[in-house]
C-alpha atoms as a PDB file:
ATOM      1  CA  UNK A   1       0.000   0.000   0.000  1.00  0.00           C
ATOM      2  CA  UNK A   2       2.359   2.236   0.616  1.00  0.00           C
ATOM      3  CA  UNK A   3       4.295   1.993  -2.634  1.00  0.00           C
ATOM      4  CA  UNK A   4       0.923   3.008  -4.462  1.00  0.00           C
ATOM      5  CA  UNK A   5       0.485   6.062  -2.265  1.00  0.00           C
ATOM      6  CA  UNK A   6       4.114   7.000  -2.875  1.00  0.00           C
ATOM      7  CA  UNK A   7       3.705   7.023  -6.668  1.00  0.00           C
ATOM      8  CA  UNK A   8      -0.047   8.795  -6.224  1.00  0.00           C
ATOM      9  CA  UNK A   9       2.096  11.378  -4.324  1.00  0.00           C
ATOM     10  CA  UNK A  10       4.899  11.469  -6.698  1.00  0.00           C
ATOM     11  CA  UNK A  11       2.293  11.809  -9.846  1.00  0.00           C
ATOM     12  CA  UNK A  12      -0.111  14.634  -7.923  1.00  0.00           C
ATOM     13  CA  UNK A  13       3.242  16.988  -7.323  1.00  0.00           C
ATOM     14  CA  UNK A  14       4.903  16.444 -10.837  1.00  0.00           C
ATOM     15  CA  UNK A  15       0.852  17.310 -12.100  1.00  0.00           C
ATOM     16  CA  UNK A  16       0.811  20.604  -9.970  1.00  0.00           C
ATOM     17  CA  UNK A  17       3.834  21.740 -11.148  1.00  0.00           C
ATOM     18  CA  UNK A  18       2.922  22.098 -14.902  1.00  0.00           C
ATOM     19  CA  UNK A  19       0.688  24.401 -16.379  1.00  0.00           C
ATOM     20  CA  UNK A  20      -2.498  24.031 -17.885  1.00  0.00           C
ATOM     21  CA  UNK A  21      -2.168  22.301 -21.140  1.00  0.00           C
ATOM     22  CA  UNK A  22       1.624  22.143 -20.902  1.00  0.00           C
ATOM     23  CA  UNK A  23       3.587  18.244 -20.700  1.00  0.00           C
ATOM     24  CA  UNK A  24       5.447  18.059 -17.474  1.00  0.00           C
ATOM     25  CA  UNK A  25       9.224  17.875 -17.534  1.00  0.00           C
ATOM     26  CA  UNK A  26      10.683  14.579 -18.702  1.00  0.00           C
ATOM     27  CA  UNK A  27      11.957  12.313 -16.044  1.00  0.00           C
ATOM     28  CA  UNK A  28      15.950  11.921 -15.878  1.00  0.00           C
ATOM     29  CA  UNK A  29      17.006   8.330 -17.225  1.00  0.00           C
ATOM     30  CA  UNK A  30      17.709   5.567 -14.673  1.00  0.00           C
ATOM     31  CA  UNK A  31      20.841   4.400 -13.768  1.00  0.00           C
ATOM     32  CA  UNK A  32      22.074   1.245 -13.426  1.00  0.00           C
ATOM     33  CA  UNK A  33      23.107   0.549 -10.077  1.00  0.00           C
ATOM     34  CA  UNK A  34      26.876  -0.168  -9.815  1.00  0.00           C
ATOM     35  CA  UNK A  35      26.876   1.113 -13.628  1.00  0.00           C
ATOM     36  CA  UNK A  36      30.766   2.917 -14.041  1.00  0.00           C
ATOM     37  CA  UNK A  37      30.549   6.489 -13.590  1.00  0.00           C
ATOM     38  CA  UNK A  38      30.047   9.340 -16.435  1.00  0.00           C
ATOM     39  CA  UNK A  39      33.567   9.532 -18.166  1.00  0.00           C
ATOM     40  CA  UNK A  40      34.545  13.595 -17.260  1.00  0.00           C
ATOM     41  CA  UNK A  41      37.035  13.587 -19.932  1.00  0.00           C
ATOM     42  CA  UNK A  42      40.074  14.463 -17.212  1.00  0.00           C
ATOM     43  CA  UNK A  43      42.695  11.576 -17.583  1.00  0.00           C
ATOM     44  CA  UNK A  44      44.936  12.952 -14.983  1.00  0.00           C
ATOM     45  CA  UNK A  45      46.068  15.885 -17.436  1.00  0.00           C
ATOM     46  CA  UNK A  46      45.737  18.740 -15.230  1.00  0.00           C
ATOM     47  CA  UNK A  47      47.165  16.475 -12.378  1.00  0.00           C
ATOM     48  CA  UNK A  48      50.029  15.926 -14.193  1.00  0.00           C
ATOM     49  CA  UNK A  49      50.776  19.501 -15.624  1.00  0.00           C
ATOM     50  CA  UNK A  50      50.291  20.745 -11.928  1.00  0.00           C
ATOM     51  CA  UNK A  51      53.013  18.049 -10.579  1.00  0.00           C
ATOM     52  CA  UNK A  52      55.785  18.704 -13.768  1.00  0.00           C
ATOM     53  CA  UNK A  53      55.288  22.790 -12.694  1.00  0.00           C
ATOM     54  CA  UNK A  54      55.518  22.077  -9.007  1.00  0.00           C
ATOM     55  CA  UNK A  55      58.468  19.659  -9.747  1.00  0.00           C
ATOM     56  CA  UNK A  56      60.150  22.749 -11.521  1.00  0.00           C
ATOM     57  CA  UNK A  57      59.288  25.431  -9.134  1.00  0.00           C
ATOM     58  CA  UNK A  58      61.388  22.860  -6.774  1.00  0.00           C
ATOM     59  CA  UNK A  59      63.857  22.603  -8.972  1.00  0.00           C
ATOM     60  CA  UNK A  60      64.246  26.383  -9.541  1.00  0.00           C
ATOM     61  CA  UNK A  61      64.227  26.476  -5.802  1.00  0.00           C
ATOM     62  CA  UNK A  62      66.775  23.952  -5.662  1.00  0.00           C
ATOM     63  CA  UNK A  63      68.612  26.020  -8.234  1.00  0.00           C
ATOM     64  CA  UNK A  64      68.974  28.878  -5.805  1.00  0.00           C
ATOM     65  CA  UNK A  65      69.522  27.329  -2.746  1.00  0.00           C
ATOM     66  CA  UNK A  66      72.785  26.068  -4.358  1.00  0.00           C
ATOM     67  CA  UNK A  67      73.234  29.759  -5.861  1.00  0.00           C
ATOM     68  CA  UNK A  68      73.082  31.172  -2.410  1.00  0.00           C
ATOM     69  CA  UNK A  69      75.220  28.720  -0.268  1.00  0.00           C
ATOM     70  CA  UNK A  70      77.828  29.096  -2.612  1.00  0.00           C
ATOM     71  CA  UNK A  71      78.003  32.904  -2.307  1.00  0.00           C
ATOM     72  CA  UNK A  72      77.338  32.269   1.716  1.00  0.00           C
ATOM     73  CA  UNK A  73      80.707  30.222   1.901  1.00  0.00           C
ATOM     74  CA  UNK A  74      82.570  32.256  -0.483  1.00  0.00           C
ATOM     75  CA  UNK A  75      82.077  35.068   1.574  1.00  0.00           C
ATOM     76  CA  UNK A  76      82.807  33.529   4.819  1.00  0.00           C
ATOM     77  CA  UNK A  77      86.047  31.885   2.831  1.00  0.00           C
ATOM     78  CA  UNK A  78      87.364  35.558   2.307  1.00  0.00           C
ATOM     79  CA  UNK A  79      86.367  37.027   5.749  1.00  0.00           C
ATOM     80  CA  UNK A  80      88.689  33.695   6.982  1.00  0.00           C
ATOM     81  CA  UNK A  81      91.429  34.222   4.671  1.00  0.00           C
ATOM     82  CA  UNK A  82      91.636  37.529   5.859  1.00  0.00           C
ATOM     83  CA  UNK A  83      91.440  36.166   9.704  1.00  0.00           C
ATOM     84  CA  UNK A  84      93.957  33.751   8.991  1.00  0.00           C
ATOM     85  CA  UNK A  85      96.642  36.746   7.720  1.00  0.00           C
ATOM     86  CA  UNK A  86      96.455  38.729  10.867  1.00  0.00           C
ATOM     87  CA  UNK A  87      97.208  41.858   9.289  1.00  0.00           C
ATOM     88  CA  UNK A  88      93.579  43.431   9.266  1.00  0.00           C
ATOM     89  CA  UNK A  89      91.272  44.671  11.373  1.00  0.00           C
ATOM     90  CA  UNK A  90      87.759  44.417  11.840  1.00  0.00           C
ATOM     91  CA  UNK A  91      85.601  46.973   9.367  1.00  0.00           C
ATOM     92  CA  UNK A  92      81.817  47.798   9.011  1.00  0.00           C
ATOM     93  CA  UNK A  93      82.612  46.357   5.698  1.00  0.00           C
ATOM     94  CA  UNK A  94      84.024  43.117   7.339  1.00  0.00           C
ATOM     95  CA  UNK A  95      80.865  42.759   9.603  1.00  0.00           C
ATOM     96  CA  UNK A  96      78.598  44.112   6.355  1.00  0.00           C
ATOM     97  CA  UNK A  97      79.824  40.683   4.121  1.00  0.00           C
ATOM     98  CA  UNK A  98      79.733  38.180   7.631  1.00  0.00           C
ATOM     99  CA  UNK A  99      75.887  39.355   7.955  1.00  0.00           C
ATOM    100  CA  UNK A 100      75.471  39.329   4.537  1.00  0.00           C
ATOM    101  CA  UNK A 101      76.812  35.296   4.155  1.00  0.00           C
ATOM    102  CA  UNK A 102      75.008  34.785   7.469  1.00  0.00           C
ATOM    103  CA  UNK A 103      71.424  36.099   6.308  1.00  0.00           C
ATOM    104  CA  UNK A 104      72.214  33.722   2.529  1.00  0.00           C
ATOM    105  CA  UNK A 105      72.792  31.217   4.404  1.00  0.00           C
ATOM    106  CA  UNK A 106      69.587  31.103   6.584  1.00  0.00           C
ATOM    107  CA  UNK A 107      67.621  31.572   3.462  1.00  0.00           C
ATOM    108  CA  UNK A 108      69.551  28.722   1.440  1.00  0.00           C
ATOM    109  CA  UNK A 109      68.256  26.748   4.220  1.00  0.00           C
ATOM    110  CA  UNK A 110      64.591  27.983   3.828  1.00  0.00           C
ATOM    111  CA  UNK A 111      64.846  27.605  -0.096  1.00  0.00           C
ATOM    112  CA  UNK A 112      66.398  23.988   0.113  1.00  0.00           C
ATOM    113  CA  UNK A 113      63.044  22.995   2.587  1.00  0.00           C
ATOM    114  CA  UNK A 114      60.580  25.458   0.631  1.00  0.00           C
ATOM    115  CA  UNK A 115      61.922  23.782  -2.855  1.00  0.00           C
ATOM    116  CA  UNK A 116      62.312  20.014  -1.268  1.00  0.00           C
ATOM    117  CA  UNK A 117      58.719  19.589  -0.235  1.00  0.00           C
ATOM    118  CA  UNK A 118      57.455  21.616  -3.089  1.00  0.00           C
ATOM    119  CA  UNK A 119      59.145  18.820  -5.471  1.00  0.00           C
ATOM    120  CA  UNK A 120      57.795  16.062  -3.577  1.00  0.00           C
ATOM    121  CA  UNK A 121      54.149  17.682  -3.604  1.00  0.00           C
ATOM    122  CA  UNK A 122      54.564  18.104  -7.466  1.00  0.00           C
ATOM    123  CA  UNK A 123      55.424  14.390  -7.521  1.00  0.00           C
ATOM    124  CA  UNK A 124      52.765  12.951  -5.890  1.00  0.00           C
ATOM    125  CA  UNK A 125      50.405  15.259  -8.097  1.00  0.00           C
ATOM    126  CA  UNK A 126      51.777  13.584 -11.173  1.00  0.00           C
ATOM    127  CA  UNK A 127      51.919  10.422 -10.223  1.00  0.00           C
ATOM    128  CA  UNK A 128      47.834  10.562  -9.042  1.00  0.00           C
ATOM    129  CA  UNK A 129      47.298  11.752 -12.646  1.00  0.00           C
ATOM    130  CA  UNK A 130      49.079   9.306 -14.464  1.00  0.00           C
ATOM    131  CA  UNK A 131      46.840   6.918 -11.710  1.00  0.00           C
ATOM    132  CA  UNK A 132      43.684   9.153 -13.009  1.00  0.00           C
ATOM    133  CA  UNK A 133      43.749   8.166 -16.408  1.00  0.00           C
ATOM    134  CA  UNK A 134      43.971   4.489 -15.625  1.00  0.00           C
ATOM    135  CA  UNK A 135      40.675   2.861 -15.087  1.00  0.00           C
ATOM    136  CA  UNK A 136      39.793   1.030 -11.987  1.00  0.00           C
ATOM    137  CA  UNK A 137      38.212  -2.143 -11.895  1.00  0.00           C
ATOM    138  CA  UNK A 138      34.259  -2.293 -11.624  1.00  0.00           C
ATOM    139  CA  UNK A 139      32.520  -5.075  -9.926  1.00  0.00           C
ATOM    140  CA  UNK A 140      28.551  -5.387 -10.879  1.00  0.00           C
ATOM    141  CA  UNK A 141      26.264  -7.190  -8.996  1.00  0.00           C
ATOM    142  CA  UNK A 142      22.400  -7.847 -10.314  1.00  0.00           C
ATOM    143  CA  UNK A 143      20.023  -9.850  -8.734  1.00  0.00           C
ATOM    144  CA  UNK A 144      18.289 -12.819 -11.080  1.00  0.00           C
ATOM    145  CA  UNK A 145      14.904 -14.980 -10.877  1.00  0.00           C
ATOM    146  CA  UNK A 146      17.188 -18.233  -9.668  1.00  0.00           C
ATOM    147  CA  UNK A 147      20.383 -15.791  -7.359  1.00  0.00           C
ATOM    148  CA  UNK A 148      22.248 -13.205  -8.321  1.00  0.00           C
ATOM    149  CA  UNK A 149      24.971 -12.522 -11.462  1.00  0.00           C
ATOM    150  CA  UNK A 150      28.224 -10.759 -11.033  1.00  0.00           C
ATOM    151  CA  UNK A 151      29.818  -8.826 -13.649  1.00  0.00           C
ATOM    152  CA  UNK A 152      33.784  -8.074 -13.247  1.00  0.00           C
ATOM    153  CA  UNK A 153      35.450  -5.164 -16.110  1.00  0.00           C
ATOM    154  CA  UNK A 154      39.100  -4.252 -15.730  1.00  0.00           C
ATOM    155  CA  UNK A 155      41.401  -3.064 -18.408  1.00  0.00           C
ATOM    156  CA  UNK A 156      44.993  -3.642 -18.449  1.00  0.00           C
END
């Protein structure tokens, strides 16, 4: 009984909701229950053009961390060299270069961690594209008059 009412219910609102001499509004089709979903048409393309920029925006990064520890040490190499003689004194100038390797230095550091994990991150994003374009296997279950079928698709 109560199936009946449901559709009596179901047919009385679609009825109100049209117009006077006007068809109401065509149902959407059925699905299939366990049917594969709608393809989007996004294999993993955008996944994988997001991880190859990230992996070069860590690269870049990598790129100048190298850029600035080498100009750190050179600079602390001459401040030593000129330690080591004996024959000069401390200037602003002297103190000017040390802060000047000490502050590339701390930001070598920051660039090697900023452009490590940004790499990483772009990896991961390309490799879940390349796994977006693959298809995963679908497993379809449908009952019968004598049990039940099962219906297994998988592509390799």
């Amino acid at each position: 009984m109560m199936r009946i009412l449901g559709l009596a219910v179901a047919f009385s609102v679609a009825a109100a909701g049209t117009a006077w001499g006007q068809a109401a509004p065509a149902a959407p089709a059925p699905v299939a229950p366990g049917a594969p979903p709608a393809d989007t048409g996004d294999d993993g393309h955008t996944l994988k053009l997001v991880g190859v920029t990230s992996m070069g925006v860590g690269g870049a990064l990598g790129v100048a961390t190298i850029a600035l520890a080498l100009y750190s040490h050179s600079a602390r190499d001459q401040i030593e060299t000129w330690s080591r003689q004996g024959n000069h004194e401390w200037t602003l100038a002297d103190q000017s270069l040390w802060d000047k390797a000490d502050r590339a230095d701390k930001i070598a550091k920051i660039t090697a961690i900023a452009g490590g994990a940004t790499f990483v991150a772009g990896a991961v994003l390309y490799y879940f594209g390349v796994r977006a374009g693959e298809r995963s296997p679908q497993i379809v279950v449908a009952p019968t008059p004598g049990g039940a079928a099962m219906g297994v698709t998988c592509a390799w």
